[in-house]
N, C-alpha and C. Protein backbone atom coordinates (compact mmCIF):
# COMPACT_ATOMS: atom_id res chain seq x y z
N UNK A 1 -3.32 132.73 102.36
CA UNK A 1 -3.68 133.84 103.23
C UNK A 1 -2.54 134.85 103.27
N UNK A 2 -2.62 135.78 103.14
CA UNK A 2 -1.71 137.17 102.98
C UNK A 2 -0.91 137.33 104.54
N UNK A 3 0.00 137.92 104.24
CA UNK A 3 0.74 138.05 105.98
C UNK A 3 0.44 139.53 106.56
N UNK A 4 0.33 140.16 105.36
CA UNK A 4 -0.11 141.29 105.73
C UNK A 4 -1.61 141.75 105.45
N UNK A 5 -1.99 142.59 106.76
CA UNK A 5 -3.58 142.71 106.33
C UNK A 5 -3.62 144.04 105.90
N UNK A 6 -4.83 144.21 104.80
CA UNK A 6 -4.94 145.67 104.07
C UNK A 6 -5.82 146.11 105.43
N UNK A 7 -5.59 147.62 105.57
CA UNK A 7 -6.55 148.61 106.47
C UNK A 7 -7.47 148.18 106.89
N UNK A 8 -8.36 148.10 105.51
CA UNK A 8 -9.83 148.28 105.52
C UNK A 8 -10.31 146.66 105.46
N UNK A 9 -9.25 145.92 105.59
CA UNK A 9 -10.36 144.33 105.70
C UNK A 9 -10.26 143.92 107.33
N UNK A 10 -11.29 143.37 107.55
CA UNK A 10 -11.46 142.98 109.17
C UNK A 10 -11.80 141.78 108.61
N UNK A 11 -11.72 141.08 109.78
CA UNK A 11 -11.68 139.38 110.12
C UNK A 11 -13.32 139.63 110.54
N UNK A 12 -13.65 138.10 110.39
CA UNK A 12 -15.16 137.37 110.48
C UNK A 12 -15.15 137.97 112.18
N UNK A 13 -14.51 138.33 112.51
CA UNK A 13 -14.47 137.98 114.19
C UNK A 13 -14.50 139.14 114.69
N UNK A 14 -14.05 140.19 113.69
CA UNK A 14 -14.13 141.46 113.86
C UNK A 14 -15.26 142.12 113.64
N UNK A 15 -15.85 141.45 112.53
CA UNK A 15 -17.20 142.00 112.42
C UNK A 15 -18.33 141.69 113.39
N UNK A 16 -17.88 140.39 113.67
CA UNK A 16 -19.07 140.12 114.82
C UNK A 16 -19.39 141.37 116.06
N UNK A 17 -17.90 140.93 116.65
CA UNK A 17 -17.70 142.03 117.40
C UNK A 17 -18.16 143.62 117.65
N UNK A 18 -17.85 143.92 116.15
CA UNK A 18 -18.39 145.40 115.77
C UNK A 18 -19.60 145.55 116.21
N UNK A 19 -20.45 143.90 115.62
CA UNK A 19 -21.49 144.08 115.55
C UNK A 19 -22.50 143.98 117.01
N UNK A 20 -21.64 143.53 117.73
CA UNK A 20 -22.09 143.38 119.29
C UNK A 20 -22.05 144.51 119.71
N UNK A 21 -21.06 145.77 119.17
CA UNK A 21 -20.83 146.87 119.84
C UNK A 21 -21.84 148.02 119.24
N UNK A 22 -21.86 147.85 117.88
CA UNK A 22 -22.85 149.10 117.22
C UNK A 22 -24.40 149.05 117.32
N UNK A 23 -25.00 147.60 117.30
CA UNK A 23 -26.49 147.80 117.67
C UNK A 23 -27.07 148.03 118.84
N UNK A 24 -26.48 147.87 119.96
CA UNK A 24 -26.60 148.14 121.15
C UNK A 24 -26.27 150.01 121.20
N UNK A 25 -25.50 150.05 120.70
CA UNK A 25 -25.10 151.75 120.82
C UNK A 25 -26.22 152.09 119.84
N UNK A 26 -26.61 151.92 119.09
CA UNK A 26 -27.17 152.26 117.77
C UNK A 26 -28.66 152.48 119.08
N UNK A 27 -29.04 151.71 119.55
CA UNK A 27 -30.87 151.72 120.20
C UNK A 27 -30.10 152.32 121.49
N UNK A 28 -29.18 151.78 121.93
CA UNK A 28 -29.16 153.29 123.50
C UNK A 28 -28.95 154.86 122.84
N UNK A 29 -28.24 155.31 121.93
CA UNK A 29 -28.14 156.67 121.61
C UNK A 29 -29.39 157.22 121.14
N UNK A 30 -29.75 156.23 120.20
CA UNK A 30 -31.38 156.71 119.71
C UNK A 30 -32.00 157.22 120.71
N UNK A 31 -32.05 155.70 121.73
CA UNK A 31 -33.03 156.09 122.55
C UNK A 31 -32.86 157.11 123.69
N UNK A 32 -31.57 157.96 124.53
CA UNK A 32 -31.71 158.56 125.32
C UNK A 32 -31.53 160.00 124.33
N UNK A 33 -31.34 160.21 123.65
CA UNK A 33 -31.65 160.99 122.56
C UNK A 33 -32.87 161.36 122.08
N UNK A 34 -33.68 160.79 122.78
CA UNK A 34 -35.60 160.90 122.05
C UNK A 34 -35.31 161.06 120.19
N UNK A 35 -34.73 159.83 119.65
CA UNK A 35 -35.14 160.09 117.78
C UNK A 35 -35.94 159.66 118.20
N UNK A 36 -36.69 158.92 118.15
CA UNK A 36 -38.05 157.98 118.68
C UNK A 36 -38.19 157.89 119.59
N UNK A 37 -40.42 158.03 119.78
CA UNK A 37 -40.56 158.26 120.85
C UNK A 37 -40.15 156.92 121.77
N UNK A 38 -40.17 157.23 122.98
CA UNK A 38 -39.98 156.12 124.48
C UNK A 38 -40.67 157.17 125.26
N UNK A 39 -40.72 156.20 126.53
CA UNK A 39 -41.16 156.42 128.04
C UNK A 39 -40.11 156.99 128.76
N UNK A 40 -38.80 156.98 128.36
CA UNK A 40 -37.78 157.36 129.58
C UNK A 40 -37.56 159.02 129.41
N UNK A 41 -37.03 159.51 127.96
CA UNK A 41 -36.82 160.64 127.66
C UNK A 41 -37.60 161.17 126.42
N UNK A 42 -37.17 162.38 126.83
CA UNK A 42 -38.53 163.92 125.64
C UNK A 42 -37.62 164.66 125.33
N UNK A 43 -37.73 164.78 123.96
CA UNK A 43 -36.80 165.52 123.21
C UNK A 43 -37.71 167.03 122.84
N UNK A 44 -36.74 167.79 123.17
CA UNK A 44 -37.28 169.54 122.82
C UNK A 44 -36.94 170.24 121.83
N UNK A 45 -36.70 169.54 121.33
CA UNK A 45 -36.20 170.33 119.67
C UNK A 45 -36.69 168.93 118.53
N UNK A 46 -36.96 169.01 117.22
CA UNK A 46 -37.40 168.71 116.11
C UNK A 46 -36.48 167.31 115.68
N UNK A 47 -36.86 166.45 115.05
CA UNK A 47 -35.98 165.53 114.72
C UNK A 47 -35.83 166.03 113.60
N UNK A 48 -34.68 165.45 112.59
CA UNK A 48 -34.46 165.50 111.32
C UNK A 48 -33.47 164.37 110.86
N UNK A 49 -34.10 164.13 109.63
CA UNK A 49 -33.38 162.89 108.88
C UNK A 49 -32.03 162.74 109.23
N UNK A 50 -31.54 164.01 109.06
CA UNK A 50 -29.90 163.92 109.10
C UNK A 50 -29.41 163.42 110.52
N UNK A 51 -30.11 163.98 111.66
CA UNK A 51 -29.99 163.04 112.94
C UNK A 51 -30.05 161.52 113.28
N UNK A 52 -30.57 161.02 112.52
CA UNK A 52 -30.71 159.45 111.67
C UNK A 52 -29.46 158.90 110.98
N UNK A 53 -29.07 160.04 110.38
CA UNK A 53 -28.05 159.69 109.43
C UNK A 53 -26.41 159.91 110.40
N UNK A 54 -26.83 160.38 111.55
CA UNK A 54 -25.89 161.32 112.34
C UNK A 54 -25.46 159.64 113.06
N UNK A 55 -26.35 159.32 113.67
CA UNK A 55 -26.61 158.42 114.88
C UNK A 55 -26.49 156.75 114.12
N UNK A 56 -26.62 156.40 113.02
CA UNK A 56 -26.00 155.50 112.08
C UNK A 56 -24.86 155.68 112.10
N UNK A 57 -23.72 156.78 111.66
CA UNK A 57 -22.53 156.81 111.07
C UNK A 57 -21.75 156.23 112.74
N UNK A 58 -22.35 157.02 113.45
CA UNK A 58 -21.61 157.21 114.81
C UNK A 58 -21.96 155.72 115.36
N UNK A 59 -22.81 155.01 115.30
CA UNK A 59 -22.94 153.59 115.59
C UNK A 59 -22.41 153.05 115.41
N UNK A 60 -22.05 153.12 113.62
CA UNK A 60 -21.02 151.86 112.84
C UNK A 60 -20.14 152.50 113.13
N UNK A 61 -19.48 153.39 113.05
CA UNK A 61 -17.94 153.78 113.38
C UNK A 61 -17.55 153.15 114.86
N UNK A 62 -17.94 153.71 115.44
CA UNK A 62 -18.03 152.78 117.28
C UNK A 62 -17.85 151.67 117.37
N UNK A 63 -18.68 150.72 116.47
CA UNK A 63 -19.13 149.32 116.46
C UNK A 63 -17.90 149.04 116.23
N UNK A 64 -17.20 149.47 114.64
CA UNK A 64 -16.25 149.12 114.09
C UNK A 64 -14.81 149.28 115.03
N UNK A 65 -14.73 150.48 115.21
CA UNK A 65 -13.61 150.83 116.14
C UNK A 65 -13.05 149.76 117.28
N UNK A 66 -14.35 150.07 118.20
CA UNK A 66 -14.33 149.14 119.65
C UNK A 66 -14.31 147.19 118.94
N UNK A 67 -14.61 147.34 117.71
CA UNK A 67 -14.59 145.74 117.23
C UNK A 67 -12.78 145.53 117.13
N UNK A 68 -12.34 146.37 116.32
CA UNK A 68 -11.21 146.16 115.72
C UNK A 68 -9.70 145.25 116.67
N UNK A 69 -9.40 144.97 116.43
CA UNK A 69 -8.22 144.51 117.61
C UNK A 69 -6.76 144.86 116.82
N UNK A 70 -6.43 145.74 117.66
CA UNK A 70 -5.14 146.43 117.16
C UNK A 70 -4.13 147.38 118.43
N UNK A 71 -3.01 146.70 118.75
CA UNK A 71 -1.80 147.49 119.59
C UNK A 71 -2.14 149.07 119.00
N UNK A 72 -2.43 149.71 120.10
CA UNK A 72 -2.08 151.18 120.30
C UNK A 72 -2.69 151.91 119.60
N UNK A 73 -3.90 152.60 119.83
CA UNK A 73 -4.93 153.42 118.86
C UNK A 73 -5.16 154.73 119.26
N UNK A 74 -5.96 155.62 118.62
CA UNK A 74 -6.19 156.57 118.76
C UNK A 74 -7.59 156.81 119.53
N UNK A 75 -7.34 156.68 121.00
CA UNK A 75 -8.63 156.84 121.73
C UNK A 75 -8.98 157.98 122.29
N UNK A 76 -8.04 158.88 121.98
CA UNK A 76 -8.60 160.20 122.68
C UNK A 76 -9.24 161.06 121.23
N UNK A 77 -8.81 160.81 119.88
CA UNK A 77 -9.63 161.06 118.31
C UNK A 77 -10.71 160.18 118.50
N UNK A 78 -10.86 159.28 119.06
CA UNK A 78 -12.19 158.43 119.26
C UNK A 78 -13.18 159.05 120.09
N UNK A 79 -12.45 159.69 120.73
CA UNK A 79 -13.92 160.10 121.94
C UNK A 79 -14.22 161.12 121.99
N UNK A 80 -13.40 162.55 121.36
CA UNK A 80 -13.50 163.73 120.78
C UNK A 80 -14.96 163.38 119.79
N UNK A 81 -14.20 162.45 118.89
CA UNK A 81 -15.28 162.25 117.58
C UNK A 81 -16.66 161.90 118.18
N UNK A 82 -16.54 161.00 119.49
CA UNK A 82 -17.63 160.47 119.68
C UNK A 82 -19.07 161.50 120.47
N UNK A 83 -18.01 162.33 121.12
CA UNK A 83 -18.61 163.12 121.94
C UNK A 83 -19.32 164.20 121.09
N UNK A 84 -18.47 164.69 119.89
CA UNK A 84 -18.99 165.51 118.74
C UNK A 84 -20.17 165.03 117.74
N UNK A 85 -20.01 163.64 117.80
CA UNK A 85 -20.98 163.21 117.13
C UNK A 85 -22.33 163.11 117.53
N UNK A 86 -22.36 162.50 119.27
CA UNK A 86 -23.50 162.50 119.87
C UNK A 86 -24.30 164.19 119.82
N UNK A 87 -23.06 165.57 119.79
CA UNK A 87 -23.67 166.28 119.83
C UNK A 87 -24.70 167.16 118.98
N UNK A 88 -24.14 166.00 117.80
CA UNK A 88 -24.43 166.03 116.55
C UNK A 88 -26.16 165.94 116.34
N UNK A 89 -26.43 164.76 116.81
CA UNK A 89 -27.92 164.20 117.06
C UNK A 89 -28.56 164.20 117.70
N UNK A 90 -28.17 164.68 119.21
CA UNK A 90 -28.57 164.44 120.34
C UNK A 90 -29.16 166.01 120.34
N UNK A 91 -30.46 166.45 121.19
CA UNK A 91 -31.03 168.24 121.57
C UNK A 91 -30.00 168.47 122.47
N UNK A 92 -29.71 169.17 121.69
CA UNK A 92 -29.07 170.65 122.45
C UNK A 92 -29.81 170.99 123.84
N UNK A 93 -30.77 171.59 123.75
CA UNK A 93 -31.25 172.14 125.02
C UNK A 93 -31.64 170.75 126.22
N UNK A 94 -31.63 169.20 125.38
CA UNK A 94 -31.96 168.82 126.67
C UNK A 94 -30.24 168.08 127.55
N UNK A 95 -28.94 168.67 126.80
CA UNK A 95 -28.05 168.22 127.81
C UNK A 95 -27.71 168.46 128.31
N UNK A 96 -28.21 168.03 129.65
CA UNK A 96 -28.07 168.74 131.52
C UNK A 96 -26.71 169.71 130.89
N UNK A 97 -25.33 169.04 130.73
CA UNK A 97 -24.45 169.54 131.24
C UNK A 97 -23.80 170.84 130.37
N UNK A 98 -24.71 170.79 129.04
CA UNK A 98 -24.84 171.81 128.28
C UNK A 98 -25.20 172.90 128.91
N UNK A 99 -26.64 172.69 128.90
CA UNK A 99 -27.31 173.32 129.70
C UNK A 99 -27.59 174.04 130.68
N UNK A 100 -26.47 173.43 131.86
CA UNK A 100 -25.83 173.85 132.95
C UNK A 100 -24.64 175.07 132.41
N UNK A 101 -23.63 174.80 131.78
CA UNK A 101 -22.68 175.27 131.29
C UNK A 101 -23.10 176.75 130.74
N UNK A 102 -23.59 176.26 129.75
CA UNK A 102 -24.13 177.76 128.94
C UNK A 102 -25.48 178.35 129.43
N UNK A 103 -26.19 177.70 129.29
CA UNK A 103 -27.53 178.20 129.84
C UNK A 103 -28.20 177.75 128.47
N UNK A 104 -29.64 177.90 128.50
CA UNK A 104 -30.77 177.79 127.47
C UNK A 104 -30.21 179.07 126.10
N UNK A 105 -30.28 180.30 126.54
CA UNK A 105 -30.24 181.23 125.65
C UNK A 105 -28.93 181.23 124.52
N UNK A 106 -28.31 180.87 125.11
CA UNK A 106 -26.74 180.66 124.25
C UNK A 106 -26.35 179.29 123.87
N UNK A 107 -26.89 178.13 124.58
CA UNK A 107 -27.45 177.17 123.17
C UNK A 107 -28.15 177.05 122.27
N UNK A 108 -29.23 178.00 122.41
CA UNK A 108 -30.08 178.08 120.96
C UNK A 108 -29.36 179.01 120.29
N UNK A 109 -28.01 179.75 120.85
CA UNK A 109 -28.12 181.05 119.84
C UNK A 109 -26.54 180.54 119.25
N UNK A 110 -25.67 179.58 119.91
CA UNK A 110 -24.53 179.26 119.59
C UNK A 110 -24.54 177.87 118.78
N UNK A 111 -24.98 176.92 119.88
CA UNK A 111 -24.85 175.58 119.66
C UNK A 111 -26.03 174.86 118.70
N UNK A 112 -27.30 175.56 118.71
CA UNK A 112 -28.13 174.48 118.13
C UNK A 112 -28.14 174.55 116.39
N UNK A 113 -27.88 176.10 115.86
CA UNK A 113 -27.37 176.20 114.51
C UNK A 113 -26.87 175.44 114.04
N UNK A 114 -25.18 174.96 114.67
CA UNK A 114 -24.22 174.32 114.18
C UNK A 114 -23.89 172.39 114.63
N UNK A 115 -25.29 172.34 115.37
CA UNK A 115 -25.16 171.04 115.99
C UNK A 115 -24.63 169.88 114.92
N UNK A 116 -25.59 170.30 113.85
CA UNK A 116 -25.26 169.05 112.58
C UNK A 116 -23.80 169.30 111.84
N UNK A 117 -23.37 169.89 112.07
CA UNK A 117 -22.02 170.62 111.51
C UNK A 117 -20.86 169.69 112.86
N UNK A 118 -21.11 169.96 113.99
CA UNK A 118 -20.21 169.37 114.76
C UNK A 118 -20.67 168.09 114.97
N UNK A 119 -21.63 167.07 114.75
CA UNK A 119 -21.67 165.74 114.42
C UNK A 119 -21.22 165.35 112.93
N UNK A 120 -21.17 166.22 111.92
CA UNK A 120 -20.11 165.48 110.68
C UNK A 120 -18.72 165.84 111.02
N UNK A 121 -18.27 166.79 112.33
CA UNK A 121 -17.31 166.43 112.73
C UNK A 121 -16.60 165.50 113.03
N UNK A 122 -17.34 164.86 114.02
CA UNK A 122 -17.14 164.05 114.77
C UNK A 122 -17.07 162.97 114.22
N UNK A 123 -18.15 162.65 113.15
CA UNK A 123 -18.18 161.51 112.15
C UNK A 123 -16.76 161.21 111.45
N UNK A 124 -15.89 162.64 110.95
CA UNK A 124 -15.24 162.72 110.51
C UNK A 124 -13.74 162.27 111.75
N UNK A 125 -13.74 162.67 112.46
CA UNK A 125 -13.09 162.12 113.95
C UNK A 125 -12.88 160.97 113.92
N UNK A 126 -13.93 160.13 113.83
CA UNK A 126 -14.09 159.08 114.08
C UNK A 126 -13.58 158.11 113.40
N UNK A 127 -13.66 158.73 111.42
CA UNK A 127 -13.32 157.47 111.16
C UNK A 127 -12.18 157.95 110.69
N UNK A 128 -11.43 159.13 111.28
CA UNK A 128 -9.82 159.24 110.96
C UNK A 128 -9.24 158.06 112.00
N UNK A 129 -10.25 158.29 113.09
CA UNK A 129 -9.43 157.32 114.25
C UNK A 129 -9.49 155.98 114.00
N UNK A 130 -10.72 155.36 113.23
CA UNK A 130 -10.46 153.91 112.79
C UNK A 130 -9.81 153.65 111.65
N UNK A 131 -9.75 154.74 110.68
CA UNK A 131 -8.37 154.68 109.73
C UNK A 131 -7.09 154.52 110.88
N UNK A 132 -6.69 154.97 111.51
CA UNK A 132 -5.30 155.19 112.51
C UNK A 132 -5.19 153.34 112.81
N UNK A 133 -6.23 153.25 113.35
CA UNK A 133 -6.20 151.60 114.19
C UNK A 133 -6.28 150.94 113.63
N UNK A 134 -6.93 151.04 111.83
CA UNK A 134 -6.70 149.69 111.44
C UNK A 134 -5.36 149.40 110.79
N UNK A 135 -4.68 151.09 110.15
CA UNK A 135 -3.22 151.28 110.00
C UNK A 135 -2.60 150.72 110.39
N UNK A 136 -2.42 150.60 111.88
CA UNK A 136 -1.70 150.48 112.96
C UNK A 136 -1.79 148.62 112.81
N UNK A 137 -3.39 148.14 113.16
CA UNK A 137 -2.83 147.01 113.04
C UNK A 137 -2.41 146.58 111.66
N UNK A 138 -2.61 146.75 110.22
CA UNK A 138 -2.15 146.37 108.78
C UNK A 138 -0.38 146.66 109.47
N UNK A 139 0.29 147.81 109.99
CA UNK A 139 1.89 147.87 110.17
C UNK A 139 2.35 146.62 111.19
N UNK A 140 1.48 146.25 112.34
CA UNK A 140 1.61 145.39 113.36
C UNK A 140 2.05 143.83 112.61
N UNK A 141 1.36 143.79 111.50
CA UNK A 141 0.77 142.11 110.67
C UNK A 141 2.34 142.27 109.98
N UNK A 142 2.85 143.56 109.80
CA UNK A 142 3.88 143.53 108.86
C UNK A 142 4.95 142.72 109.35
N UNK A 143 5.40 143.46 110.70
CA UNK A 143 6.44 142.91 111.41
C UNK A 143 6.98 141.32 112.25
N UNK A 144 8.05 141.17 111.47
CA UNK A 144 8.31 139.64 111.84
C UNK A 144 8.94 139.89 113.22
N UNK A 145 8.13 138.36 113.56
CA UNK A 145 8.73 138.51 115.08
C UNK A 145 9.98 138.11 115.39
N UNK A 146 11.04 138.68 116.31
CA UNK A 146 11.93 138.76 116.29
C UNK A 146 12.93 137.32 117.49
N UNK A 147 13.40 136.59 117.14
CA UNK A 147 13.81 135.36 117.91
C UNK A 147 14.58 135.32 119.22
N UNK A 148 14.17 135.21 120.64
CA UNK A 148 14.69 135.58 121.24
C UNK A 148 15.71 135.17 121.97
N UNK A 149 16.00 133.90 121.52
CA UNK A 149 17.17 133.63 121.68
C UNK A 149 18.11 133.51 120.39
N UNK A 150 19.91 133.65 120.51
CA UNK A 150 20.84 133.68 119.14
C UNK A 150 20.74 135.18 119.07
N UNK A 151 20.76 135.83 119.40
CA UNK A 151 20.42 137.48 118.85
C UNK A 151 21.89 138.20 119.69
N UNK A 152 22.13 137.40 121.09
CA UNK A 152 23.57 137.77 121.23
C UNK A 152 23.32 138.63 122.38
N UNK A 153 21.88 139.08 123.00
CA UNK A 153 21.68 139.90 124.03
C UNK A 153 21.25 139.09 124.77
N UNK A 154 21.76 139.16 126.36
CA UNK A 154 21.68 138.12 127.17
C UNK A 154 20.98 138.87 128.63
């Protein structure tokens, strides 16, 4: 077994994990998102594939992220990404706080153009930030631990 771990490999334990975290996100975003229909919420604007493809990336990245176990990450690139991503897939006109903010007329005329543009943002956010954390832990695996007694500091 290697002492040091590469980036991009996660442990059996990590994946589980991921995986506890991304399918659950994966059917709540869908679903308060109206991609598919439900009973709770109604979506006012059009679905499109790429919103599918939006709401996948942003699942597994999440899954993966929140799976990972690693000292000291990048959680404020995590939630930028995350927040960009949801806005990615999610209608424009139906988020209250959008909505509230700008009004109807200047989200269709600002925000709903570029919605898919600021969810491959975010996508992109996202997995700079789980590049960062798994970095972080591959440098963590590097370092030998240091003996705390004999060292001469008392």
């Amino acid at each position: 077994m290697p002492s040091a771990l590469s980036p991009l490999r996660f442990r059996r334990a990590e994946w589980a994990r991921a995986g506890l975290f991304a399918v659950p996100l994966f059917l709540a975003l869908g679903t308060i998102t109206a991609l598919w229909p439900n009973p709770f919420f109604l979506r006012m604007t059009p679905v499109a594939p790429w919103d599918f493809a939006l709401l996948f990336a942003e699942a597994l990245l999440l899954g993966l992220y929140l799976g990972l176990h690693a000292p000291g990450c990048a959680v404020g690139r995590a939630g930028l990404g995350g927040v960009l991503g949801f806005l990615g897939f999610g209608c424009a006109l139906c988020n209250k706080v959008l909505l509230l903010v700008l009004g109807g007329p200047l989200i269709l005329q600002y925000v709903e153009p570029w919605h898919h543009a600021l969810g491959a943002l975010g996508i992109a956010m996202l997995a700079l930030a789980l590049w960062h954390k798994a970095r972080r832990r591959a440098e963590m695996a590097t370092l030998v631990p240091v003996a705390a007694h004999g060292t001469g500091v008392e």
